[in-house]
PDB file of N, CA and C in Angstrom:
ATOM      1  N   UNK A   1       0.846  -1.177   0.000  1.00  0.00           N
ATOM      2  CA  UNK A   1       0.000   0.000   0.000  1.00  0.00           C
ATOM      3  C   UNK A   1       0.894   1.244   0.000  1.00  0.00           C
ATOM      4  N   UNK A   2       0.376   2.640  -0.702  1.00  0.00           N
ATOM      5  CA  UNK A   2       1.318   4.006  -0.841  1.00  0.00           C
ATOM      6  C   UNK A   2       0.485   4.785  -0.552  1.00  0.00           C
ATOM      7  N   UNK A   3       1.194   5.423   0.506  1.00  0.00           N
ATOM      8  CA  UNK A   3       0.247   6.724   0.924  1.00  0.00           C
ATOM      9  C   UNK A   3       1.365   7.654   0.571  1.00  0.00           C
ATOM     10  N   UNK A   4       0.527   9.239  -0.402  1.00  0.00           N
ATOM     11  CA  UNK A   4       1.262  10.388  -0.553  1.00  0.00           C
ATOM     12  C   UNK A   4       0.435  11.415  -0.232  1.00  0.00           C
ATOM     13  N   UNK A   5       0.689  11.973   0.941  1.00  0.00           N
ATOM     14  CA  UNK A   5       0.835  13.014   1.241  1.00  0.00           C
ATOM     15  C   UNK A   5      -1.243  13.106   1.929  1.00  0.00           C
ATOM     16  N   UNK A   6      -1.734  13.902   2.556  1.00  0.00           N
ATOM     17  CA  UNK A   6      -2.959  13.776   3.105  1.00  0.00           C
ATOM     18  C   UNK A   6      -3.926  13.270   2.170  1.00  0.00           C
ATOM     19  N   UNK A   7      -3.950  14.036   0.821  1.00  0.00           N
ATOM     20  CA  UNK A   7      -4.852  14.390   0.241  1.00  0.00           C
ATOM     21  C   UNK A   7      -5.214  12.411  -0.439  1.00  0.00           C
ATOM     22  N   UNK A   8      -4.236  11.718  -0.807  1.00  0.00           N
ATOM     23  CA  UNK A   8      -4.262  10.248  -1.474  1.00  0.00           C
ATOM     24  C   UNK A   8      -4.711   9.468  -0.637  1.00  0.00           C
ATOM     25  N   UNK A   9      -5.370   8.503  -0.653  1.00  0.00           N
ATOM     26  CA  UNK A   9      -6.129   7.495  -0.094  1.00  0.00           C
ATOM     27  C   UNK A   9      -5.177   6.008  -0.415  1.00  0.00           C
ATOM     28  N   UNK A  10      -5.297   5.251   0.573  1.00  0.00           N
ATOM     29  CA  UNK A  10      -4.216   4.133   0.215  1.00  0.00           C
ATOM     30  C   UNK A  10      -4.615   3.040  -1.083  1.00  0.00           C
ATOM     31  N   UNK A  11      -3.935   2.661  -2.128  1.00  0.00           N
ATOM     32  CA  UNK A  11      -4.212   2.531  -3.304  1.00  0.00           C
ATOM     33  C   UNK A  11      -3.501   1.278  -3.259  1.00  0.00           C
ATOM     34  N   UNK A  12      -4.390   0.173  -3.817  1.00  0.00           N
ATOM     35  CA  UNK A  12      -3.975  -1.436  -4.250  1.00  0.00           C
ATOM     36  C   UNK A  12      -2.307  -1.321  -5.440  1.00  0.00           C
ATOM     37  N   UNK A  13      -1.727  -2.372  -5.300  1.00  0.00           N
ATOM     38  CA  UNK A  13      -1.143  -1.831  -6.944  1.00  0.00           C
ATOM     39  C   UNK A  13      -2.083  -2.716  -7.478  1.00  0.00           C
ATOM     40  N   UNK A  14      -1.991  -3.056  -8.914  1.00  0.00           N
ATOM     41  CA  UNK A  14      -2.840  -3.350 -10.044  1.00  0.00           C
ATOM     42  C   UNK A  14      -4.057  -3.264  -9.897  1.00  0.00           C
ATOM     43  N   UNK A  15      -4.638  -2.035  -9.383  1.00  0.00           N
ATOM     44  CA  UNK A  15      -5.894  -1.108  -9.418  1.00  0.00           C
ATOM     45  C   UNK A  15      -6.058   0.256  -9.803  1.00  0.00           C
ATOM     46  N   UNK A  16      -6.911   0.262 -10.936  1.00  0.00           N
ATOM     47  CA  UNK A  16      -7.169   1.896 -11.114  1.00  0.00           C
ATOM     48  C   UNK A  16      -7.918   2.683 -10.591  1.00  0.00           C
ATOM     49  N   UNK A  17      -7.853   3.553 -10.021  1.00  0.00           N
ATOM     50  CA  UNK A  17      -8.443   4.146  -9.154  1.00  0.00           C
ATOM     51  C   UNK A  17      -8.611   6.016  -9.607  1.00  0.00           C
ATOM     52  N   UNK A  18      -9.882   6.586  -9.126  1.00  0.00           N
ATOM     53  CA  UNK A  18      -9.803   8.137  -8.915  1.00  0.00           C
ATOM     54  C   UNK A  18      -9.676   8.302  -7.664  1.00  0.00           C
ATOM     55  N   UNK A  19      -9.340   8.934  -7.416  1.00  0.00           N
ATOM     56  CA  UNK A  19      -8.758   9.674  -5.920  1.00  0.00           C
ATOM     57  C   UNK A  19      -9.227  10.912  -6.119  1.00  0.00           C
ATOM     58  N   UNK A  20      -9.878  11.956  -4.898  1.00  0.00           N
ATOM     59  CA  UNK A  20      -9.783  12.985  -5.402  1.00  0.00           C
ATOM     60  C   UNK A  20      -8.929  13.851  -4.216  1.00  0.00           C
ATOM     61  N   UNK A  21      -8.176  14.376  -4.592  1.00  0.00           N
ATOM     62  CA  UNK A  21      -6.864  15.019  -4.039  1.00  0.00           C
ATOM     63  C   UNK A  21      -7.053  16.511  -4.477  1.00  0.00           C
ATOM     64  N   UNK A  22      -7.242  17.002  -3.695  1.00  0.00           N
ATOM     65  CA  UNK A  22      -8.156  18.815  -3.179  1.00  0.00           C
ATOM     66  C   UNK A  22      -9.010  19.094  -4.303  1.00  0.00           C
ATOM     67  N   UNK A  23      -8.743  19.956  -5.182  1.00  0.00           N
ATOM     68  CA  UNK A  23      -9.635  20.445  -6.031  1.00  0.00           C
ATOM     69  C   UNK A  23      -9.845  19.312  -7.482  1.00  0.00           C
ATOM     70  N   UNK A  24      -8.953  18.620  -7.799  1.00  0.00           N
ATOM     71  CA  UNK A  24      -8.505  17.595  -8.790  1.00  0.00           C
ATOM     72  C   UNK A  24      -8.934  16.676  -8.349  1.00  0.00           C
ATOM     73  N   UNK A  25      -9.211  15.738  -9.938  1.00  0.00           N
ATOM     74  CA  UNK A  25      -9.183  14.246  -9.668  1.00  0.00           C
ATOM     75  C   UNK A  25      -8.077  13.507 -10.135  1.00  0.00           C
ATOM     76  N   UNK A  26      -7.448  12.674  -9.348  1.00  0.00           N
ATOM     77  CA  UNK A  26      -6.079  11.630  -9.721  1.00  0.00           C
ATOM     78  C   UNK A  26      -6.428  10.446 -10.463  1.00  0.00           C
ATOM     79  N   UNK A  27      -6.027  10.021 -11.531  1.00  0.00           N
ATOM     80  CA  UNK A  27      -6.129   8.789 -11.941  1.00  0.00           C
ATOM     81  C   UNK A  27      -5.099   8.156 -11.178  1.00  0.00           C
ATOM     82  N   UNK A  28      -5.081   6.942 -10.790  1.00  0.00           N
ATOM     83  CA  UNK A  28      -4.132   6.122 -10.086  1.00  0.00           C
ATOM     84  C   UNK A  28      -3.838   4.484 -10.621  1.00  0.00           C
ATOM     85  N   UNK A  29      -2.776   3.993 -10.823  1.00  0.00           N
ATOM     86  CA  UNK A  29      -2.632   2.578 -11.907  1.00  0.00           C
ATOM     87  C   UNK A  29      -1.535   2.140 -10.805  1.00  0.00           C
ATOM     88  N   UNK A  30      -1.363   1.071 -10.268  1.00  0.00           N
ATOM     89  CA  UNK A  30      -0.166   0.603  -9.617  1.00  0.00           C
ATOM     90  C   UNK A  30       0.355   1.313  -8.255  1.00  0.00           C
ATOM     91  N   UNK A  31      -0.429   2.186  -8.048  1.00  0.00           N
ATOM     92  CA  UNK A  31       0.469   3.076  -7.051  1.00  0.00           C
ATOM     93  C   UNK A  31       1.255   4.317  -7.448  1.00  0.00           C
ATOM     94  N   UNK A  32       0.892   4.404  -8.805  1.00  0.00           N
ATOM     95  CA  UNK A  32       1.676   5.482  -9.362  1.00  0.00           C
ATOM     96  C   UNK A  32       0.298   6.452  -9.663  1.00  0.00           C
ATOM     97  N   UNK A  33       0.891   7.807 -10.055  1.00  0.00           N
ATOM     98  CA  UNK A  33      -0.208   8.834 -10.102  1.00  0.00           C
ATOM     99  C   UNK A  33      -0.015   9.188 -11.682  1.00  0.00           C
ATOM    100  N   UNK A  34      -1.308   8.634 -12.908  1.00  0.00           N
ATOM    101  CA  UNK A  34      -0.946   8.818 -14.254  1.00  0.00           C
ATOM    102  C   UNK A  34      -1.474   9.887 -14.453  1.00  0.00           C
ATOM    103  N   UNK A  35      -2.282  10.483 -13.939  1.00  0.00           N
ATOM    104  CA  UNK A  35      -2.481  11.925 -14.408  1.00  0.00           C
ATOM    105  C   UNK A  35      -3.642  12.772 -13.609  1.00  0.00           C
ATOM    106  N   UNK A  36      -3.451  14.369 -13.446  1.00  0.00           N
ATOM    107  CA  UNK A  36      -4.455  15.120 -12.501  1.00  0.00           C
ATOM    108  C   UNK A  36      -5.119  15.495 -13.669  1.00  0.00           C
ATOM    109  N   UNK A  37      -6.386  15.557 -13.660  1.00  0.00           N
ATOM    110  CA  UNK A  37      -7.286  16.719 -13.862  1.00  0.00           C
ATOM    111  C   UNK A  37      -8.300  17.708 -13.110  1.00  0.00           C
ATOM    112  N   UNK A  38      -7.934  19.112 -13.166  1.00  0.00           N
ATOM    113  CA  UNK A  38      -8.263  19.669 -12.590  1.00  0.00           C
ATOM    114  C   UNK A  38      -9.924  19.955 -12.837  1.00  0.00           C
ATOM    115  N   UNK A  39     -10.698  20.338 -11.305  1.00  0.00           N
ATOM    116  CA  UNK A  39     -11.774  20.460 -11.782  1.00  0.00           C
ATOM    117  C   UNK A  39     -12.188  21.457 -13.014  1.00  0.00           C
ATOM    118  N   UNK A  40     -13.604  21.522 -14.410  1.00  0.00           N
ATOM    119  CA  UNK A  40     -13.224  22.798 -14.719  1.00  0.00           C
ATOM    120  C   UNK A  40     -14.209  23.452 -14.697  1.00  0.00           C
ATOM    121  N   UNK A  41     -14.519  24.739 -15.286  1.00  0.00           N
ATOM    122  CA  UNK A  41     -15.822  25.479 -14.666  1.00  0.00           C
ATOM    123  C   UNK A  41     -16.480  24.690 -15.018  1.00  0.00           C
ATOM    124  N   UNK A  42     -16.456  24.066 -16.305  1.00  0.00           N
ATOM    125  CA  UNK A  42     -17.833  23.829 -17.089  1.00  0.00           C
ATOM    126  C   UNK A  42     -18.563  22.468 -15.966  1.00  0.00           C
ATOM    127  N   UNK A  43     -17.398  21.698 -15.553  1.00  0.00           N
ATOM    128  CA  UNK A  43     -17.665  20.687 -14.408  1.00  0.00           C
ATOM    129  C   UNK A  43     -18.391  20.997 -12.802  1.00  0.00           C
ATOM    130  N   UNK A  44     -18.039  22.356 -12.945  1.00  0.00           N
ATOM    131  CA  UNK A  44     -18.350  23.235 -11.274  1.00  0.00           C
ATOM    132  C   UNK A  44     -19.828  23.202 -11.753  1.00  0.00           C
ATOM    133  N   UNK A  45     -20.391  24.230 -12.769  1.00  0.00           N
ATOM    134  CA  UNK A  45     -21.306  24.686 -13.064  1.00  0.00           C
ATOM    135  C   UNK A  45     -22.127  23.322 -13.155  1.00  0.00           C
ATOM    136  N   UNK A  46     -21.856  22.327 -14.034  1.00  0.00           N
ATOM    137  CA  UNK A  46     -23.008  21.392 -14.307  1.00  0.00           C
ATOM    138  C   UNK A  46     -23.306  20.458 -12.720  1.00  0.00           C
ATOM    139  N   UNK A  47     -22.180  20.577 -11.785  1.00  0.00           N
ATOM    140  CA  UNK A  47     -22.706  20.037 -10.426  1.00  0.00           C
ATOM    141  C   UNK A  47     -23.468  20.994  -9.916  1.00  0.00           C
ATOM    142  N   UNK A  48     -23.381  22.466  -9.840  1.00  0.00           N
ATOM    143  CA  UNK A  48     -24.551  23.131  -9.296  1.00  0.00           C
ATOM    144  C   UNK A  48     -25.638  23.176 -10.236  1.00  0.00           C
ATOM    145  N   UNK A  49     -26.003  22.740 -11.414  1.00  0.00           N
ATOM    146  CA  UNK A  49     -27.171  22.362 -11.976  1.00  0.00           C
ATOM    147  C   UNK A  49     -27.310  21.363 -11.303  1.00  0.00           C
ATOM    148  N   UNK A  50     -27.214  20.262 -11.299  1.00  0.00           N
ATOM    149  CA  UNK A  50     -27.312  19.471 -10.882  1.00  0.00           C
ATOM    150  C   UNK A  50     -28.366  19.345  -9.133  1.00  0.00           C
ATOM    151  N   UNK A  51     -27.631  19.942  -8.272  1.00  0.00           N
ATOM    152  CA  UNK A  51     -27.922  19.992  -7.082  1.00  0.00           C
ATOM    153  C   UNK A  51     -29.224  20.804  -7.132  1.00  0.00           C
ATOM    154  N   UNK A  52     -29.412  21.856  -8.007  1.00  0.00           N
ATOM    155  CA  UNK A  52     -30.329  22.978  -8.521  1.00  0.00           C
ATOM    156  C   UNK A  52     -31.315  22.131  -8.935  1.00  0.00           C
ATOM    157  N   UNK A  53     -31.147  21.061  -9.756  1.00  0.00           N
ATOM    158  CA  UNK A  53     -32.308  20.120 -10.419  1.00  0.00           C
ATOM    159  C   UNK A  53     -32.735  19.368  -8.937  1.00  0.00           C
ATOM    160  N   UNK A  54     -32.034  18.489  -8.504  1.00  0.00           N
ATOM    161  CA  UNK A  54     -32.080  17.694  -7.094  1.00  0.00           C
ATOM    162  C   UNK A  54     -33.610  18.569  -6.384  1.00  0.00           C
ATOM    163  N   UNK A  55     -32.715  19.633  -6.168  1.00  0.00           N
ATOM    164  CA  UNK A  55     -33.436  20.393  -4.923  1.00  0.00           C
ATOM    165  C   UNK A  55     -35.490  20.566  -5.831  1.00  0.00           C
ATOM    166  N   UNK A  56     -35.445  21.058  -6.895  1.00  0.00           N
ATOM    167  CA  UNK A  56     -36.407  21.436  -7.661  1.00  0.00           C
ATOM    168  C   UNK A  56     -37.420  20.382  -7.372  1.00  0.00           C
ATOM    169  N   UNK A  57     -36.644  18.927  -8.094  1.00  0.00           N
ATOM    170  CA  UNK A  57     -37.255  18.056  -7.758  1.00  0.00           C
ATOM    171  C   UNK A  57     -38.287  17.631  -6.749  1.00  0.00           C
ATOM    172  N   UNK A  58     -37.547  17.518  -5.855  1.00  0.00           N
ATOM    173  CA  UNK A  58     -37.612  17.589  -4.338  1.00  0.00           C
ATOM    174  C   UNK A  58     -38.855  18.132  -4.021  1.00  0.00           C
ATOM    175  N   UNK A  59     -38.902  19.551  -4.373  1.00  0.00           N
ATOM    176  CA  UNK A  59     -40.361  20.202  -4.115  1.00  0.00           C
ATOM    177  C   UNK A  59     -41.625  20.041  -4.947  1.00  0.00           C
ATOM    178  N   UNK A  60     -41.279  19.505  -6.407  1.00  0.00           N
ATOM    179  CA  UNK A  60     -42.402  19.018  -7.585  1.00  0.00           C
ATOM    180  C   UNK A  60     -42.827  17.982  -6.746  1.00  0.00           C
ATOM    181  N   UNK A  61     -42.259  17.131  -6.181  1.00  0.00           N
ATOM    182  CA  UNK A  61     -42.352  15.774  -5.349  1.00  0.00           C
ATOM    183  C   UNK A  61     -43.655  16.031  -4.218  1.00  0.00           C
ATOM    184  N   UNK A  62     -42.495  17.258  -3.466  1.00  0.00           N
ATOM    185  CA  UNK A  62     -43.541  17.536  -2.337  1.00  0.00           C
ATOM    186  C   UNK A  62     -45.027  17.839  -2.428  1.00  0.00           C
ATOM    187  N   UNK A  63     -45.192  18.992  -3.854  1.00  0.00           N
ATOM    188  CA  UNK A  63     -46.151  19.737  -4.304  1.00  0.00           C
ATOM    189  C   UNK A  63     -47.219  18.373  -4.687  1.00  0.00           C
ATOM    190  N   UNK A  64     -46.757  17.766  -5.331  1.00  0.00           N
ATOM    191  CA  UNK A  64     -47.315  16.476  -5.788  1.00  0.00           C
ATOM    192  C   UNK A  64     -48.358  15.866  -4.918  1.00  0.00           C
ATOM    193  N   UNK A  65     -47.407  15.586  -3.966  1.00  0.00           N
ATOM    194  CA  UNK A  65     -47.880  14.640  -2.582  1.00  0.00           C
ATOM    195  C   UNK A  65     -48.910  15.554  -1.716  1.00  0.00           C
ATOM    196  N   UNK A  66     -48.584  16.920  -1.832  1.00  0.00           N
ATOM    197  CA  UNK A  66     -50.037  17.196  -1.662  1.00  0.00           C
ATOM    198  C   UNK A  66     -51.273  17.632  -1.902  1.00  0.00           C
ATOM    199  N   UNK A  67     -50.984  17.757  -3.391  1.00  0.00           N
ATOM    200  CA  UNK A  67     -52.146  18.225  -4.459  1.00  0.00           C
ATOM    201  C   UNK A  67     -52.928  16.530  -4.376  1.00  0.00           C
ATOM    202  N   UNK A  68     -52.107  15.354  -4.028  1.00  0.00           N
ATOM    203  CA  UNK A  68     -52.786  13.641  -4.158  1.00  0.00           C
ATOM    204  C   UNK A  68     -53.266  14.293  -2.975  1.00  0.00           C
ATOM    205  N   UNK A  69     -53.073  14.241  -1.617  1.00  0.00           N
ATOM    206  CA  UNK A  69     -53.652  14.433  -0.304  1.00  0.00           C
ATOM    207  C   UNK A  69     -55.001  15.004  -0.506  1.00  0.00           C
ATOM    208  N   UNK A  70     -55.277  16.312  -1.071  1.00  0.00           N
ATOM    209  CA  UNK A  70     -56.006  17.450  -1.213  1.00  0.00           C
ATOM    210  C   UNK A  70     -57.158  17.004  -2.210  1.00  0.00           C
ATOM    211  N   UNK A  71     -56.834  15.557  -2.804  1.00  0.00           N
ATOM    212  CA  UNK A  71     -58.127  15.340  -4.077  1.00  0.00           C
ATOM    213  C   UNK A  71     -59.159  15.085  -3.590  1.00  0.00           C
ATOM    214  N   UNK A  72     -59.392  14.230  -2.770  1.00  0.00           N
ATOM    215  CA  UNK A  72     -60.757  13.180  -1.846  1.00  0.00           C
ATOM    216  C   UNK A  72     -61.393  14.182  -1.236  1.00  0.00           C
ATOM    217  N   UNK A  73     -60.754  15.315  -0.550  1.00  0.00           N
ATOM    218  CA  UNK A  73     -61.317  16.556   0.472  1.00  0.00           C
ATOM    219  C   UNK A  73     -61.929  17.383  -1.049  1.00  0.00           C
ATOM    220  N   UNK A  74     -61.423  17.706  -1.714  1.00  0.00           N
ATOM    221  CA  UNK A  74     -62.167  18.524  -3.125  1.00  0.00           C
ATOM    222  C   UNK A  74     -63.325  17.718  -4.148  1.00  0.00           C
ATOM    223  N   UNK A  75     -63.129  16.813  -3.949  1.00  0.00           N
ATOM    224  CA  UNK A  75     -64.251  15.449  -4.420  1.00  0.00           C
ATOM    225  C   UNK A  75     -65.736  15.860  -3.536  1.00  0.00           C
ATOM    226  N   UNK A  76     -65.389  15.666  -2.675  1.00  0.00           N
ATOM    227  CA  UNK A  76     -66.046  15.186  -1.879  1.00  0.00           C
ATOM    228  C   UNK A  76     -66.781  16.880  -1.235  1.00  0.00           C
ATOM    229  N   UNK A  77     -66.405  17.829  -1.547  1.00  0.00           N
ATOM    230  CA  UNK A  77     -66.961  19.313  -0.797  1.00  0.00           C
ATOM    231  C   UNK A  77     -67.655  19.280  -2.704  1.00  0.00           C
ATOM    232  N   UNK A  78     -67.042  18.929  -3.660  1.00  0.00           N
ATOM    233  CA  UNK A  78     -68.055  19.193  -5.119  1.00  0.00           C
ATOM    234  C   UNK A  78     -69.323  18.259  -4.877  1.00  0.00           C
ATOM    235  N   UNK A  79     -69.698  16.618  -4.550  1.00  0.00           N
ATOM    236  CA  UNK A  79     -70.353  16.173  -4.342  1.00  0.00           C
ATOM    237  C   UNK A  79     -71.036  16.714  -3.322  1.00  0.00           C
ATOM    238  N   UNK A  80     -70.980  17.505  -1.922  1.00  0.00           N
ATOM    239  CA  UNK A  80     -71.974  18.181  -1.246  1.00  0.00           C
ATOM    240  C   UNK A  80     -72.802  19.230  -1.683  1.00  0.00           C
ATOM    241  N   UNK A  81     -71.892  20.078  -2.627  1.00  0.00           N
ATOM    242  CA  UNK A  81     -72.334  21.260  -3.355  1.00  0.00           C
ATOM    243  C   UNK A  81     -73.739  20.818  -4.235  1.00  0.00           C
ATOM    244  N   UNK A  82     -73.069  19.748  -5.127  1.00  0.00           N
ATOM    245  CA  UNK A  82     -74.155  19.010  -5.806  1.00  0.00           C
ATOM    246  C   UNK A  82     -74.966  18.847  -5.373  1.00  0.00           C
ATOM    247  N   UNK A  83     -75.396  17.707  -3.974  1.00  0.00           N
ATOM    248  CA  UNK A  83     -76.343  17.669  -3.511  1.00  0.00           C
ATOM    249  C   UNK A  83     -77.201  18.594  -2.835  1.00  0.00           C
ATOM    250  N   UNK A  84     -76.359  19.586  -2.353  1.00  0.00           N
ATOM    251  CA  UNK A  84     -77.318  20.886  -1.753  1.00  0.00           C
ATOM    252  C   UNK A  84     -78.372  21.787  -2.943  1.00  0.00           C
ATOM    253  N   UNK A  85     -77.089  21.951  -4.582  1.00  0.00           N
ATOM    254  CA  UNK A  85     -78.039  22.637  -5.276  1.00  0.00           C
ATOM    255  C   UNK A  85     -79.091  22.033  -5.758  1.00  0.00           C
ATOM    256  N   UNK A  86     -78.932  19.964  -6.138  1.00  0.00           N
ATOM    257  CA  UNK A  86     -79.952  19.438  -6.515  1.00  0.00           C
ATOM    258  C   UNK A  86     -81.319  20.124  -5.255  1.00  0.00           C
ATOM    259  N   UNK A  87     -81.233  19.839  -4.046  1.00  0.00           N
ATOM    260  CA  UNK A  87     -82.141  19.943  -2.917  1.00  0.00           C
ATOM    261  C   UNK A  87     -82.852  21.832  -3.602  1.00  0.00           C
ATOM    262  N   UNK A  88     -82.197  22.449  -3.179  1.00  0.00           N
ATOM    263  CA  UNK A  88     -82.565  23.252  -3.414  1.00  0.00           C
ATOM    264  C   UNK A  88     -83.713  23.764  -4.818  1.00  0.00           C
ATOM    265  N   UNK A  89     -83.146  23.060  -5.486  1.00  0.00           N
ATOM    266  CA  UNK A  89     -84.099  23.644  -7.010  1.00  0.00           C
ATOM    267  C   UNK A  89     -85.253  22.776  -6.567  1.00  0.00           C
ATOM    268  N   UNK A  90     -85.196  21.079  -6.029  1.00  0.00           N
ATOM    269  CA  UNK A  90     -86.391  20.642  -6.072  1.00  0.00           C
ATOM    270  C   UNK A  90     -87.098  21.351  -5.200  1.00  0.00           C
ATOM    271  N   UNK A  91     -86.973  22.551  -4.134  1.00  0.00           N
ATOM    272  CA  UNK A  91     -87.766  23.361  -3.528  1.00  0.00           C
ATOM    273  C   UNK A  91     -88.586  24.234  -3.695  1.00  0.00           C
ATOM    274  N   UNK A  92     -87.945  24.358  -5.320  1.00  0.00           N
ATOM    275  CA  UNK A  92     -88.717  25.698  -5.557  1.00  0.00           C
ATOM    276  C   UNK A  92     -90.221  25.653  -5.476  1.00  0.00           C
ATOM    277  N   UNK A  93     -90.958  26.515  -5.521  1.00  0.00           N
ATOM    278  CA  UNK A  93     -92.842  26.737  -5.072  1.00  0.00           C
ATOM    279  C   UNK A  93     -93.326  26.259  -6.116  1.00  0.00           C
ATOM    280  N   UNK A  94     -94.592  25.404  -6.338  1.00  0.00           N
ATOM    281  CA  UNK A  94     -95.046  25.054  -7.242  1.00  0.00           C
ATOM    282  C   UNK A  94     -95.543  26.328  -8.340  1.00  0.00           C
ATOM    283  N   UNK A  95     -95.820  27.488  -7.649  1.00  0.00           N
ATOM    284  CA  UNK A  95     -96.202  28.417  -8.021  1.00  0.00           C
ATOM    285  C   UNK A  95     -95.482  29.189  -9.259  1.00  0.00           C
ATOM    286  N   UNK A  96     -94.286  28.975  -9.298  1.00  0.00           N
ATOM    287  CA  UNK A  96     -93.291  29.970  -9.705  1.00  0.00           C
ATOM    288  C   UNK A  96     -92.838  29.287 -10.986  1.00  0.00           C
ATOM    289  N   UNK A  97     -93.168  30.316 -11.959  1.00  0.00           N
ATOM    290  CA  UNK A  97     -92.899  29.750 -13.517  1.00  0.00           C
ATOM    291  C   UNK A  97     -91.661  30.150 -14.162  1.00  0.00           C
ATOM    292  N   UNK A  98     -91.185  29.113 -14.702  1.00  0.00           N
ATOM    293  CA  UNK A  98     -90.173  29.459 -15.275  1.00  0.00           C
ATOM    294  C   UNK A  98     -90.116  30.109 -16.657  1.00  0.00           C
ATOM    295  N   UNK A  99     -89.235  31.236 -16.682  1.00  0.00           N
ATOM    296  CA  UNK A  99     -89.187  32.191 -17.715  1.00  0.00           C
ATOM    297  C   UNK A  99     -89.146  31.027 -19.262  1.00  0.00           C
ATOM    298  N   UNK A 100     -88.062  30.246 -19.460  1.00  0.00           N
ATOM    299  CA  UNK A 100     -87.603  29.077 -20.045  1.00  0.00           C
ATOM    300  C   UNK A 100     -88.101  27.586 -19.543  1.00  0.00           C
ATOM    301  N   UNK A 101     -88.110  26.747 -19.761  1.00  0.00           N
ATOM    302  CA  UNK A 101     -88.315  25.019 -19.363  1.00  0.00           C
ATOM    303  C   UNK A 101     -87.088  24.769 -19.298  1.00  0.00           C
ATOM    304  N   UNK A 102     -87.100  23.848 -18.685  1.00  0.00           N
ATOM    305  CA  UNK A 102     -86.037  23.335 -18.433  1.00  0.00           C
ATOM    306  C   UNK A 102     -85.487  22.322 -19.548  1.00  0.00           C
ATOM    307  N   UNK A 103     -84.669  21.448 -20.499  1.00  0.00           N
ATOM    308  CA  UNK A 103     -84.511  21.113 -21.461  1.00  0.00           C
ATOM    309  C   UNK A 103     -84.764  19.352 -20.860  1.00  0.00           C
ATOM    310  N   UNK A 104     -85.287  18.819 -21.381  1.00  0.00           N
ATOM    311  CA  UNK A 104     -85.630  17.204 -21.143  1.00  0.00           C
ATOM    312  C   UNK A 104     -84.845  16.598 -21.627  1.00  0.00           C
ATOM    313  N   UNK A 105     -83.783  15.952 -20.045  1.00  0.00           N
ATOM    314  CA  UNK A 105     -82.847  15.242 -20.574  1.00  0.00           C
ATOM    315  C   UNK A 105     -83.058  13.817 -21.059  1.00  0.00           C
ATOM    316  N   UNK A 106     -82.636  13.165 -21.650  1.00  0.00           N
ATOM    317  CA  UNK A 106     -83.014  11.886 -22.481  1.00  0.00           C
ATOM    318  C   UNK A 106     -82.121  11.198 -22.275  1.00  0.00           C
ATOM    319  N   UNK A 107     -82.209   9.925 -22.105  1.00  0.00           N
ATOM    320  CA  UNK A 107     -81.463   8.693 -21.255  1.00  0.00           C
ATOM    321  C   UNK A 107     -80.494   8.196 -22.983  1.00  0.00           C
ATOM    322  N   UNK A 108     -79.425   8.043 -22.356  1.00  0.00           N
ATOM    323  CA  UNK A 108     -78.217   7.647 -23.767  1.00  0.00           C
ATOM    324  C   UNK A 108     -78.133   6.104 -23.576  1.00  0.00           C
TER     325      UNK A 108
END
């Protein structure tokens, strides 16, 4: 096993490995170090998209979960509505004529 310096992690030989050693990533082959690449913006930027998408997510998720919660309670206050306005019209006074008829619905 080779340890260099804080930043390297102890490395098999005949294993390739990334390491990441401060701002860079190490390729690693044998114990030897074949090459750094440094992070680059374009790599910075697409991890804070990234985390930016994550997080977004996250709340479409939440929003989700409670627009599902919120359906049965909105179902269910339209079906009372219904039944109150059906009640209601059958109240009206026998007396009281309608300007129009009502249109005769016909069974499909």
């Amino acid at each position: 096993m080779m340890m260099i310096g804080k930043a390297w992690q102890a490395i098999r030989p005949s294993r390739t490995t990334a390491v990441r050693c401060g701002v860079a990533v190490c390729t690693v082959t044998s114990g030897r170090r074949l090459r750094t690449r440094a992070s680059s913006s374009i790599e910075v930027r697409l991890r804070d998209e990234i985390t930016k998408l994550k997080k977004t997510i996250a709340n479409k998720n939440e929003k989700l979960a409670q627009l599902e919660a919120d359906g049965p309670a909105l179902v269910r206050t339209v079906h009372d509505l219904t039944l109150e306005n059906h009640e209601l019209r059958e109240q009206q006074p026998a007396n009281v004529v309608a300007f129009r008829p009502r249109p005769v619905e016909e069974n499909r």
